[in-house]
C-alpha atoms as a PDB file:
ATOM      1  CA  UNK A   1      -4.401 -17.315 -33.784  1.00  0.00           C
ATOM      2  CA  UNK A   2      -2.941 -16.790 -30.161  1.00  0.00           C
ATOM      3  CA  UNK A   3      -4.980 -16.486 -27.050  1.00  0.00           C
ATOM      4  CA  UNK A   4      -4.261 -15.611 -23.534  1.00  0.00           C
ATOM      5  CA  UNK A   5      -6.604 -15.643 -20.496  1.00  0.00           C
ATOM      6  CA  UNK A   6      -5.191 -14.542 -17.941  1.00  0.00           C
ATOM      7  CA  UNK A   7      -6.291 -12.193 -14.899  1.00  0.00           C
ATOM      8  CA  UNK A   8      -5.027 -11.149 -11.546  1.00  0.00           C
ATOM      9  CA  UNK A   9      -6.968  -9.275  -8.870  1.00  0.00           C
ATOM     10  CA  UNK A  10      -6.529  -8.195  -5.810  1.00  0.00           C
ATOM     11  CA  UNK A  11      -9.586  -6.995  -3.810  1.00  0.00           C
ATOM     12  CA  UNK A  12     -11.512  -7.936  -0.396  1.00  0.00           C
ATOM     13  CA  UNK A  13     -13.790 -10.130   0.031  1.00  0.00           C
ATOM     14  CA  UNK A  14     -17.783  -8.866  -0.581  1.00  0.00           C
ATOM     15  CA  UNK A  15     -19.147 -12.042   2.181  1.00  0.00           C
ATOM     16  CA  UNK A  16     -18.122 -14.921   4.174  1.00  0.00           C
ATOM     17  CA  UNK A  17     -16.752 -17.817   1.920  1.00  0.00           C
ATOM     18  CA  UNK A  18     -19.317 -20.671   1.858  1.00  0.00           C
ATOM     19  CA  UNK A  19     -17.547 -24.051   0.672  1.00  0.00           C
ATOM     20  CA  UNK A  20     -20.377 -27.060  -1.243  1.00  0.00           C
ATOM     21  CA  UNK A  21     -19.381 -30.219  -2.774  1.00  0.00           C
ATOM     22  CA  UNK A  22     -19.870 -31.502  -6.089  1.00  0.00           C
ATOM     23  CA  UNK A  23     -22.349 -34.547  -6.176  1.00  0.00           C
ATOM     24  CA  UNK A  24     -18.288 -36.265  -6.665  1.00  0.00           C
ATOM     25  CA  UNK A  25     -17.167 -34.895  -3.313  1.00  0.00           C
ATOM     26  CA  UNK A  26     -15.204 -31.997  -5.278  1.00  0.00           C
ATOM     27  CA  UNK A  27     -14.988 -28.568  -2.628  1.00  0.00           C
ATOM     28  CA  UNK A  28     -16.502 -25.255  -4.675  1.00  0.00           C
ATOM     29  CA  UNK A  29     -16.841 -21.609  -3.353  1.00  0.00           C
ATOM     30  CA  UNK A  30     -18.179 -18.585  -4.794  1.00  0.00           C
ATOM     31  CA  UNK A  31     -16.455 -15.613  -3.508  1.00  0.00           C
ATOM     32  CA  UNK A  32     -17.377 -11.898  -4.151  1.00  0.00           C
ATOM     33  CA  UNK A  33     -14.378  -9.629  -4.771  1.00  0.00           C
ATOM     34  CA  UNK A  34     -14.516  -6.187  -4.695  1.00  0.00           C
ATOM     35  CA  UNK A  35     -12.071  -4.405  -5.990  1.00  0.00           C
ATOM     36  CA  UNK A  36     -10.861  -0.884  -6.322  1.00  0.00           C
ATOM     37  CA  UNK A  37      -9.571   1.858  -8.411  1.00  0.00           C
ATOM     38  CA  UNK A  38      -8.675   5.418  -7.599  1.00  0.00           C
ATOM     39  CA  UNK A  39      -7.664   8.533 -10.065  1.00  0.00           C
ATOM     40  CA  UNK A  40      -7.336  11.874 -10.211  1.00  0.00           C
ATOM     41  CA  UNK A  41     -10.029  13.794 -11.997  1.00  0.00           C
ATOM     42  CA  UNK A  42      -8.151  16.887 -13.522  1.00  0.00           C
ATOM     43  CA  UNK A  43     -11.391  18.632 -15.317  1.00  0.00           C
ATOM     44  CA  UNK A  44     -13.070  18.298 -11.773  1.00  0.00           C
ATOM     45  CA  UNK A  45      -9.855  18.507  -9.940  1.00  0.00           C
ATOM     46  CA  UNK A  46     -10.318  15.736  -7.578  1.00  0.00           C
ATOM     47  CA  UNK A  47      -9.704  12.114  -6.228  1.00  0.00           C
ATOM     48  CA  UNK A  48     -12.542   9.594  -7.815  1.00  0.00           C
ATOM     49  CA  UNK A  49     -12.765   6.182  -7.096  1.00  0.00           C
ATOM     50  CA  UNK A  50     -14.773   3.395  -8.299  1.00  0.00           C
ATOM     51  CA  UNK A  51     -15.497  -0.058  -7.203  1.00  0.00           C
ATOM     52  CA  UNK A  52     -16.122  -3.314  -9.335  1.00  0.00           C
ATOM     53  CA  UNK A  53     -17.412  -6.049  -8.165  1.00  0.00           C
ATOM     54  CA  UNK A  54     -16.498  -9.592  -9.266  1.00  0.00           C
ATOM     55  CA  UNK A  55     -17.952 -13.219  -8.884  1.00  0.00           C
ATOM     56  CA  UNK A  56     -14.906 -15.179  -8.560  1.00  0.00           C
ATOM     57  CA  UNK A  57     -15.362 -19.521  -8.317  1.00  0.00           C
ATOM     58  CA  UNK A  58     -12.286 -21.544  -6.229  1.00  0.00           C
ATOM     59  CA  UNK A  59     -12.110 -25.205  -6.764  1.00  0.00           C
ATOM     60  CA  UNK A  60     -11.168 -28.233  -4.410  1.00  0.00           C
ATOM     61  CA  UNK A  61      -8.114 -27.236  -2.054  1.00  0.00           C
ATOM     62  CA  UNK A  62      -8.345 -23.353  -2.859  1.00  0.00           C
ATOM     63  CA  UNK A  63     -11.939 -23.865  -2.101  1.00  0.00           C
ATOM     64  CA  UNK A  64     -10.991 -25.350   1.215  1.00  0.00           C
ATOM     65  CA  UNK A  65      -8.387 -22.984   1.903  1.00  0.00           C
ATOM     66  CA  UNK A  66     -10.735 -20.195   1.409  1.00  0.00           C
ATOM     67  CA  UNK A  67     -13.284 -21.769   3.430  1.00  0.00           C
ATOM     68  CA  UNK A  68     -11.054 -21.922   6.653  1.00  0.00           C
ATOM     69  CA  UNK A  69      -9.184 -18.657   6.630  1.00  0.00           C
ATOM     70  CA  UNK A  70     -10.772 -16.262   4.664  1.00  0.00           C
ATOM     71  CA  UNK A  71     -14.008 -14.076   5.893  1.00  0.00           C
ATOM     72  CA  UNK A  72     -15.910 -10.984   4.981  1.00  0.00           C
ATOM     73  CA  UNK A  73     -13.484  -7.469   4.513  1.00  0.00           C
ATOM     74  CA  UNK A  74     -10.000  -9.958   4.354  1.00  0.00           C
ATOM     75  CA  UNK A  75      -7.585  -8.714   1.095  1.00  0.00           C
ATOM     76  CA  UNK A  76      -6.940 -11.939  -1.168  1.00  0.00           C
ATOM     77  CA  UNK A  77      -4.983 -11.730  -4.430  1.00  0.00           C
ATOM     78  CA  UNK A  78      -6.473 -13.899  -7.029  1.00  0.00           C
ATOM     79  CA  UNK A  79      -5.115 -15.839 -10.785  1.00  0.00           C
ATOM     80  CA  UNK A  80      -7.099 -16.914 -12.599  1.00  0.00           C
ATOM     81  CA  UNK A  81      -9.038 -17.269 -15.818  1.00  0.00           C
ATOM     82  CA  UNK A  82     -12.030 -15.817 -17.311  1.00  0.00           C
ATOM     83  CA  UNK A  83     -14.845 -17.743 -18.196  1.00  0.00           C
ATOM     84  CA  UNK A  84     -18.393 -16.891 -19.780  1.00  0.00           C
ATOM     85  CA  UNK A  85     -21.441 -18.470 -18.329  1.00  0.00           C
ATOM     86  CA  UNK A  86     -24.684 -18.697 -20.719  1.00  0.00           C
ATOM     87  CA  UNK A  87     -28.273 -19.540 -19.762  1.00  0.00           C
ATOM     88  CA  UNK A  88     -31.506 -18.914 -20.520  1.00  0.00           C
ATOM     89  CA  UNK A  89     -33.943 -16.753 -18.206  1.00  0.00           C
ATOM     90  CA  UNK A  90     -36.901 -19.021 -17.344  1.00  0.00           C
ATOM     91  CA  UNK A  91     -39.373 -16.036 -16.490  1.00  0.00           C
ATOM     92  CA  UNK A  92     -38.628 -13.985 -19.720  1.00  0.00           C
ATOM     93  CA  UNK A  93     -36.978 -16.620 -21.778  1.00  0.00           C
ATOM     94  CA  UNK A  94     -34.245 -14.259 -22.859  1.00  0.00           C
ATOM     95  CA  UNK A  95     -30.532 -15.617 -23.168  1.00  0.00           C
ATOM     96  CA  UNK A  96     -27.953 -14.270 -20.156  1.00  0.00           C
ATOM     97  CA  UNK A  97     -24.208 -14.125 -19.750  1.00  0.00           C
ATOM     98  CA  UNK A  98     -22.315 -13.667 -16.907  1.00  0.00           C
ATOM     99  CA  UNK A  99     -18.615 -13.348 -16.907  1.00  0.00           C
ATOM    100  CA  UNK A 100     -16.953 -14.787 -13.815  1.00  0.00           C
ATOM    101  CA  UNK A 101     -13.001 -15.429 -12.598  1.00  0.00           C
ATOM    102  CA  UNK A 102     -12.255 -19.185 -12.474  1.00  0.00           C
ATOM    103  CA  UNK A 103      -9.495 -19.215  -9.393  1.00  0.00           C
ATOM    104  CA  UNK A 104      -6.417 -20.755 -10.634  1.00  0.00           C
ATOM    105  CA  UNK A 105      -4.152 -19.456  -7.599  1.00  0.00           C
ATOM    106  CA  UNK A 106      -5.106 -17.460  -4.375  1.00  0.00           C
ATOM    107  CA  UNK A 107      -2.762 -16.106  -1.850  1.00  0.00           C
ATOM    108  CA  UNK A 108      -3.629 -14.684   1.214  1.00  0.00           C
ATOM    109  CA  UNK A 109      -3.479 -10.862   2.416  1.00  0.00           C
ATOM    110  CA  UNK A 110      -2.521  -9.058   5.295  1.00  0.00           C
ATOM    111  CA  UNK A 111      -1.635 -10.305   8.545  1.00  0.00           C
ATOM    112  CA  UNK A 112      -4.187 -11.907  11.431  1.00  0.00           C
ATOM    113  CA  UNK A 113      -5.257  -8.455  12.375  1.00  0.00           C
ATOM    114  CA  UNK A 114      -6.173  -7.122   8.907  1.00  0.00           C
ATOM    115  CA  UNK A 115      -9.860  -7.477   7.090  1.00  0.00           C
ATOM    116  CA  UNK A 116     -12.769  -5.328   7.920  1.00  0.00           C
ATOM    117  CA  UNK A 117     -15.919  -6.343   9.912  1.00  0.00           C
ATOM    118  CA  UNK A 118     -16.081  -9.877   8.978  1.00  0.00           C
ATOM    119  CA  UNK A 119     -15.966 -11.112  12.357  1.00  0.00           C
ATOM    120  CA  UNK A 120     -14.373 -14.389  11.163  1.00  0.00           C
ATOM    121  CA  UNK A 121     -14.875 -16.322  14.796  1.00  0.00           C
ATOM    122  CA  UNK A 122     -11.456 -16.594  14.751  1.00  0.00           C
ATOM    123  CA  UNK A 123      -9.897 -18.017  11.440  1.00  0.00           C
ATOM    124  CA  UNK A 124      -7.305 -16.022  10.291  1.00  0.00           C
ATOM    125  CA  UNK A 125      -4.223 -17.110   8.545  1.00  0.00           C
ATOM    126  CA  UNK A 126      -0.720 -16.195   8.789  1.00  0.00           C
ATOM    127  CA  UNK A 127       0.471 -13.343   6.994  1.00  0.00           C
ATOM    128  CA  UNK A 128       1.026 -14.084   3.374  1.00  0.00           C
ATOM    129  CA  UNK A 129       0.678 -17.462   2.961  1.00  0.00           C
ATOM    130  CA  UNK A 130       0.222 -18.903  -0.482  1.00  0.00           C
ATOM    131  CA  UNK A 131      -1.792 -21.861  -1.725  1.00  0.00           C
ATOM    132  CA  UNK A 132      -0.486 -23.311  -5.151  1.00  0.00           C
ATOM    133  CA  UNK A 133      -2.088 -26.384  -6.735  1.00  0.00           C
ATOM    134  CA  UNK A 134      -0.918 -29.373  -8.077  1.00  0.00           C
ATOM    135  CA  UNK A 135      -0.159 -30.146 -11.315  1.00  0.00           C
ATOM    136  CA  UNK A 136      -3.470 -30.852 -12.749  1.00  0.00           C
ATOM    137  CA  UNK A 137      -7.182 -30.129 -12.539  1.00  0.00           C
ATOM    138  CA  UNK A 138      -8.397 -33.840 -11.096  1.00  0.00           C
ATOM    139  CA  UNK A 139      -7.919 -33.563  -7.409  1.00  0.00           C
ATOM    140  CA  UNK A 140      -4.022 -33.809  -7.222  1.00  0.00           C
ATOM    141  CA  UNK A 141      -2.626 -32.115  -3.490  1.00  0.00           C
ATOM    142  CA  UNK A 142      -1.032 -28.882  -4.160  1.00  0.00           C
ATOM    143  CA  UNK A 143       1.746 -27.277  -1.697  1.00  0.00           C
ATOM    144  CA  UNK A 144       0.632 -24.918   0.887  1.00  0.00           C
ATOM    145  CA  UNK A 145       3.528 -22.264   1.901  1.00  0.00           C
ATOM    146  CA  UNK A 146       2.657 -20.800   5.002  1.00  0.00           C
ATOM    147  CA  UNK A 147       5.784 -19.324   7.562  1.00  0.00           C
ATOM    148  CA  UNK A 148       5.852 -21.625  10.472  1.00  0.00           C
ATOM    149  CA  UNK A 149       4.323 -19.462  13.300  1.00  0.00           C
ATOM    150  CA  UNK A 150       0.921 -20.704  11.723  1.00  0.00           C
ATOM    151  CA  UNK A 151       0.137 -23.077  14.970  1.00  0.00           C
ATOM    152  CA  UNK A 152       0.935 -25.794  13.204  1.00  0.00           C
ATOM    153  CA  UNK A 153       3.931 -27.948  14.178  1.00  0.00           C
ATOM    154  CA  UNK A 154       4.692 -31.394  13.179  1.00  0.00           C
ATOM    155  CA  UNK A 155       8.116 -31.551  15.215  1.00  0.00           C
ATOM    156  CA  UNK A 156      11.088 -31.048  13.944  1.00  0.00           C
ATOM    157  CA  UNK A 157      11.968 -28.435  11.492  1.00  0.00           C
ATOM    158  CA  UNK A 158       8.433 -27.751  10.315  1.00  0.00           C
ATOM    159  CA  UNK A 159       9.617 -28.100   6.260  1.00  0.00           C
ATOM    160  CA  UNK A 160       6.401 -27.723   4.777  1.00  0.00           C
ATOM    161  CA  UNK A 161       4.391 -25.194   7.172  1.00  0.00           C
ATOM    162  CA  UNK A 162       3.697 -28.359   8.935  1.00  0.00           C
ATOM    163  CA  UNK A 163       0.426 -28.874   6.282  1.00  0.00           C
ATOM    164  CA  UNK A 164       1.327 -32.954   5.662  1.00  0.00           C
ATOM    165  CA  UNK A 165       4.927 -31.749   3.838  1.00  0.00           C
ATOM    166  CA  UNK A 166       7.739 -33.914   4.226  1.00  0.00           C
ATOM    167  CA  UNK A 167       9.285 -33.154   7.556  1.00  0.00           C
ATOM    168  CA  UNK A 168      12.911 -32.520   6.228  1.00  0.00           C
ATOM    169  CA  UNK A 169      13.723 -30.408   3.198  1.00  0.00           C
ATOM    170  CA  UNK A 170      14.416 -32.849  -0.199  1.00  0.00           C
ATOM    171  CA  UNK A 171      17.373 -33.343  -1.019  1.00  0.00           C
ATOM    172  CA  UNK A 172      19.425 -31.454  -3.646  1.00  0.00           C
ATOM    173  CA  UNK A 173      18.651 -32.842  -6.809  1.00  0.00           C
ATOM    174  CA  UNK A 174      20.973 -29.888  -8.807  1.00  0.00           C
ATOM    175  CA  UNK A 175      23.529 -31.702 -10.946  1.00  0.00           C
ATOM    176  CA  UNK A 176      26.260 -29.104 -10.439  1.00  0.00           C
END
């Protein structure tokens, strides 16, 4: 039998990121998402909108990345995974789920100016920038593609958004 989890949201943030570690070191943030969905309501013959809100967790670099440039009101867009947490209620002893987005990929909304009252003291990032991770789920570095009027300049030709990337584009490696 096939299976596919897949989801992609794009919303604004509910609250500030706040970015924990893992007893291991490993960066984790809970974000709130809310996002929204208009129609047109012919039998009442108007525009209705509705809002849903979603729990969404990042893991080490996203975590990081969401830590430093994201705030309260800021548009993210959000891949990821759906996963169902179970537990038991300790005051009524009843069993609870809760289903929650497990952030695979984030990228970055808007431009500095953009997000609501979040007052983010200052941390914005450039306008779509894009944080993809590595190749696995144990730490690896992923590739951070931000345009190069970030503030960040490591000389040169800034390959790499100037985030540790190599500081010359590699070389062609196409056969033809």
């Amino acid at each position: 039998m096939a299976s596919f989890n897949k989801v992609i949201l794009m919303g604004n943030l509910t609250r500030d990121p706040q970015v924990k570690r893992t007893p291991a070191g490993q960066a984790v943030t809970e974000l709130g998402l809310a996002v929204n969905r208009t129609w047109w309501d012919k039998q009442a013959n108007q525009k209705k909108e509705e809002t849903t809100f979603v729990d969404v967790t990042l893991w080490g670099r996203d975590a990081e990345v969401a830590g430093e440039y994201l705030s309260k009101g800021r548009p993210v867009l959000i891949e990821g995974r759906l996963q169902l947490d179970s537990w038991e209620d300790k005051q009524t002893g009843q069993k609870r789920n809760k289903l929650r987005v497990v952030c695979e990929r984030m990228q970055l909304m808007g431009s500095r100016g953009d997000g609501g009252g979040g007052g983010g003291g200052g941390r914005s990032a450039p306008q779509s920038d894009s944080y993809s991770p590595g190749g696995d789920d144990y730490g690896s570095e992923g590739s951070y593609s931000g345009n190069s009027s970030g503030g960040q300049s490591s000389g040169g030709s800034n390959y790499g958004g100037g985030f540790g990337g190599p500081s010359e584009p590699p070389a062609d490696d196409v056969p033809f």
